[in-house]
C-alpha atoms as a PDB file:
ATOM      1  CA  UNK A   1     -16.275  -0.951  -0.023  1.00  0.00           C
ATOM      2  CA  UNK A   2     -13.418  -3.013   0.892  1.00  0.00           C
ATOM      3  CA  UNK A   3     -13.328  -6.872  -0.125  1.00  0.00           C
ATOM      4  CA  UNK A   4     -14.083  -8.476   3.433  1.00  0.00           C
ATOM      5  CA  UNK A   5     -11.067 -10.681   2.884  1.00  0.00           C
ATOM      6  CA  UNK A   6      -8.767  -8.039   1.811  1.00  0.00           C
ATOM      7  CA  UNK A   7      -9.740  -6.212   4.970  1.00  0.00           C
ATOM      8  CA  UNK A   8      -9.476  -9.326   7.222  1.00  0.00           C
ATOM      9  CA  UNK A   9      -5.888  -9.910   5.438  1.00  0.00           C
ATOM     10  CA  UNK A  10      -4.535  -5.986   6.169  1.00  0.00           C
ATOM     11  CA  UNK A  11      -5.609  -6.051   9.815  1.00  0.00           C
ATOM     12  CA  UNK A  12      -4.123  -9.442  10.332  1.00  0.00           C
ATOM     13  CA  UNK A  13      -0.998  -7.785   8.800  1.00  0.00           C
ATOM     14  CA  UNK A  14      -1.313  -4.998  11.271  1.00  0.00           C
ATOM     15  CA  UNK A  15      -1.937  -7.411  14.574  1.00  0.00           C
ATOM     16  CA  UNK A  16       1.167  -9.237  13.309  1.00  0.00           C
ATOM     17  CA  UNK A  17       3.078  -5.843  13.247  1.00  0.00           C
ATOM     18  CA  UNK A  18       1.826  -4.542  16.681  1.00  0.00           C
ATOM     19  CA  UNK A  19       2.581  -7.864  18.391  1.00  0.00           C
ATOM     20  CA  UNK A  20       6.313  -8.400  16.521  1.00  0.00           C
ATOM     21  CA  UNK A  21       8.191  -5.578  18.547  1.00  0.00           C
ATOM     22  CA  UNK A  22       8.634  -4.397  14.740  1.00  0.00           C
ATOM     23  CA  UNK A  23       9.583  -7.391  13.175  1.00  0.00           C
ATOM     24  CA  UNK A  24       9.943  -7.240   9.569  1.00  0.00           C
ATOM     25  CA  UNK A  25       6.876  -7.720   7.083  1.00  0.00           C
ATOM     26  CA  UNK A  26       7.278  -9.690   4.235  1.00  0.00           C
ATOM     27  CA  UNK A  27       7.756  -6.987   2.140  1.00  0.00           C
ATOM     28  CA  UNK A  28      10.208  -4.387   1.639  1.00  0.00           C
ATOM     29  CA  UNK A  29      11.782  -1.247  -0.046  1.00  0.00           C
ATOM     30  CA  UNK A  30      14.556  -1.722  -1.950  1.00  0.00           C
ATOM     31  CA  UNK A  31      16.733   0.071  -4.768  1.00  0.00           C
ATOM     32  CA  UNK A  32      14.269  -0.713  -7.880  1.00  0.00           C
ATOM     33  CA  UNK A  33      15.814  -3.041 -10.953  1.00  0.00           C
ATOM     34  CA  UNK A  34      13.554  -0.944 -13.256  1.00  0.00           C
ATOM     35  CA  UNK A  35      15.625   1.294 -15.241  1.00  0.00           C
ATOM     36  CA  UNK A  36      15.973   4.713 -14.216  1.00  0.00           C
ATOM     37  CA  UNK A  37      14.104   3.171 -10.983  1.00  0.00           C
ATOM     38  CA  UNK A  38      14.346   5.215  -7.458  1.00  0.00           C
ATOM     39  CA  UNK A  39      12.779   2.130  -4.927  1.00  0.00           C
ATOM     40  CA  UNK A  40      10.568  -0.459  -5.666  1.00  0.00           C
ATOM     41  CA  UNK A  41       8.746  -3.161  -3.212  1.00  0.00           C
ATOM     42  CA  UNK A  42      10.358  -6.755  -2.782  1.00  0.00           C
ATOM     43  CA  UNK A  43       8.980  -9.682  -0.870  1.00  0.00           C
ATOM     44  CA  UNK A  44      11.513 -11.631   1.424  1.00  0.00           C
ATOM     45  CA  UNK A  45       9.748 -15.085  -0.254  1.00  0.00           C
ATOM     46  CA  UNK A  46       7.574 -16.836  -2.061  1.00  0.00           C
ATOM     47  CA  UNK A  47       4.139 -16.161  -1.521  1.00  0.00           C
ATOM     48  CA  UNK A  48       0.742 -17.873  -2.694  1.00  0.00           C
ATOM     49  CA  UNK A  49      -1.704 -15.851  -4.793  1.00  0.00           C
ATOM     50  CA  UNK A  50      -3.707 -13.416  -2.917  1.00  0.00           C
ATOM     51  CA  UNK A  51      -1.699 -13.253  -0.085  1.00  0.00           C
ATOM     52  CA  UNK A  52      -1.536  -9.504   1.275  1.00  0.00           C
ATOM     53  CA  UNK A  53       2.236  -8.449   1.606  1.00  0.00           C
ATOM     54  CA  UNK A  54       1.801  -4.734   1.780  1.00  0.00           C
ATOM     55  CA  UNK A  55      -0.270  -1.846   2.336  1.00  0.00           C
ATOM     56  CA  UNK A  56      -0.262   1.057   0.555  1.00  0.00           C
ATOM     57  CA  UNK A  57      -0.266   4.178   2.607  1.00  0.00           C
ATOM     58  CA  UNK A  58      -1.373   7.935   1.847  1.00  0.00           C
ATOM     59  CA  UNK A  59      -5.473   8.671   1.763  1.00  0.00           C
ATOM     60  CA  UNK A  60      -8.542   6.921   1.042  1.00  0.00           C
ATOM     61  CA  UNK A  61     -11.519   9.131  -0.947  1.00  0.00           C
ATOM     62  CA  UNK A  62     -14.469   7.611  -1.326  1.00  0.00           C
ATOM     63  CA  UNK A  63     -16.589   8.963  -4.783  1.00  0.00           C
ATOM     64  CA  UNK A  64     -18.456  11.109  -2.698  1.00  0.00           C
ATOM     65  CA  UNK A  65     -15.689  12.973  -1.102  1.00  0.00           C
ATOM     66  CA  UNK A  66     -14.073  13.828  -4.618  1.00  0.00           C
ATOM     67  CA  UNK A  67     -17.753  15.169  -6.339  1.00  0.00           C
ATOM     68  CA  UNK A  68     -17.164  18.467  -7.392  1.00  0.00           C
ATOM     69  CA  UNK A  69     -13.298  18.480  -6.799  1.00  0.00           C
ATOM     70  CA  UNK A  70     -10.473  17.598  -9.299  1.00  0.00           C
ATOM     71  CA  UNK A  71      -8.332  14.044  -8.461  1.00  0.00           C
ATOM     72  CA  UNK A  72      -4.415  14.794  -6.563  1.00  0.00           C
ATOM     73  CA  UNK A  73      -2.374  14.849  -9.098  1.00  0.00           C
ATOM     74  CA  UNK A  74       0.823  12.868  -8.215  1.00  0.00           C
ATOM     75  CA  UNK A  75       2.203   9.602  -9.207  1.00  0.00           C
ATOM     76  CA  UNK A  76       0.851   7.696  -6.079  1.00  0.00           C
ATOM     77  CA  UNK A  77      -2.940   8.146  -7.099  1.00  0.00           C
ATOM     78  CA  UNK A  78      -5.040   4.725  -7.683  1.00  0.00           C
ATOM     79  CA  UNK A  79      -8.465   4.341  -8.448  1.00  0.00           C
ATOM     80  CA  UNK A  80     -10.293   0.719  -6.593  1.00  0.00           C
ATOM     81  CA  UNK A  81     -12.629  -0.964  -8.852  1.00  0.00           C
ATOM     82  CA  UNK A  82     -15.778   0.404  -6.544  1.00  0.00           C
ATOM     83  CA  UNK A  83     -14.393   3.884  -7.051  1.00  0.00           C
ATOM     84  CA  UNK A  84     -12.647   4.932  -3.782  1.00  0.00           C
ATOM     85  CA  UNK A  85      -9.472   7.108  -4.661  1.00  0.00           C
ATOM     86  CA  UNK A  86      -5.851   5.940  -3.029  1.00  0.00           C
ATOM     87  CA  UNK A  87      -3.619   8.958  -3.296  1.00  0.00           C
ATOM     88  CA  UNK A  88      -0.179   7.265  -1.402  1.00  0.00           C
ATOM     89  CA  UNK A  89       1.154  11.165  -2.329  1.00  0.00           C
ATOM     90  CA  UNK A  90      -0.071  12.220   1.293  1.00  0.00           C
ATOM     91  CA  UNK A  91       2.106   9.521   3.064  1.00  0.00           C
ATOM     92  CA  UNK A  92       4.491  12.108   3.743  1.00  0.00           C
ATOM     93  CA  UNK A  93       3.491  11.103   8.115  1.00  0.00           C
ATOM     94  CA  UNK A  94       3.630   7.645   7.891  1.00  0.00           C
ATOM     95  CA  UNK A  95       5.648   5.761  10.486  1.00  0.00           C
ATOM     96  CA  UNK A  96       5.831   1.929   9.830  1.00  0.00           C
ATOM     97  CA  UNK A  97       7.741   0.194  11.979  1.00  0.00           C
ATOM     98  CA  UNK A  98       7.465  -2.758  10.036  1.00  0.00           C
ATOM     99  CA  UNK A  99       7.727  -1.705   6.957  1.00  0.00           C
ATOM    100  CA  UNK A 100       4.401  -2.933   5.727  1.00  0.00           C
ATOM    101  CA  UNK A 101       3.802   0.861   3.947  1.00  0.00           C
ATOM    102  CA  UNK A 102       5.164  -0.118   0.701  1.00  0.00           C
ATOM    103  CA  UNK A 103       2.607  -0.813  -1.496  1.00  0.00           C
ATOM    104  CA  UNK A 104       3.200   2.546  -3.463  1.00  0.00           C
ATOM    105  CA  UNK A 105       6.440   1.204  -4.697  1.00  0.00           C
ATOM    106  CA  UNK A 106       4.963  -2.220  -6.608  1.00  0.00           C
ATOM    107  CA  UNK A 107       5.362  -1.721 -10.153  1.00  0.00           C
ATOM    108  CA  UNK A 108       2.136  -2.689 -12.239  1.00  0.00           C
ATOM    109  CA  UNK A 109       0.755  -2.502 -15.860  1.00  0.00           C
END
């Protein structure tokens, strides 16, 4: 299950989006600074902790969809603490108009 305030957060980003014309997010795609880097995700400012900036785009599994079948095997495949499966490999049709789709290209430990 999605945290209620991470949900309330993503479709407040999304309202925002719809009701912009397409005006940008505070987050973006941008030529990475990691070494041998392709794109990474930027924010435009400063933002407080646990502020949502970006959402990450591809397919949501929940444990029961993946019983008895092997994980995607990509680089865009996270695992939620409460087990649902975010493979951002099957973004291949996402439009964003916003560009609020980038949360496969933060960098993390």
């Amino acid at each position: 299950t999605v945290d209620d305030g991470v949900r309330e957060a993503a479709v407040a980003l999304l309202r925002a989006c719809a009701t912009s014309g397409g005006a940008p997010s505070p987050a973006y795609a941008g030529p990475s600074t990691v070494a041998d880097g392709q794109r990474g995700a930027f924010s435009r400012a400063a933002a407080p902790a646990g502020r949502v900036l970006a959402l990450y785009p591809g397919t949501v599994h929940s444990p029961e969809d993946l019983r008895g079948t092997a994980a995607p095997k990509n680089s865009f495949v996270a695992f939620a603490h409460d087990g649902m499966l975010f493979d951002g490999g099957t973004r291949a049709g996402c439009r964003d108009a916003c560009g609020i789709a980038v949360g496969h290209l933060v960098n993390h430990p």
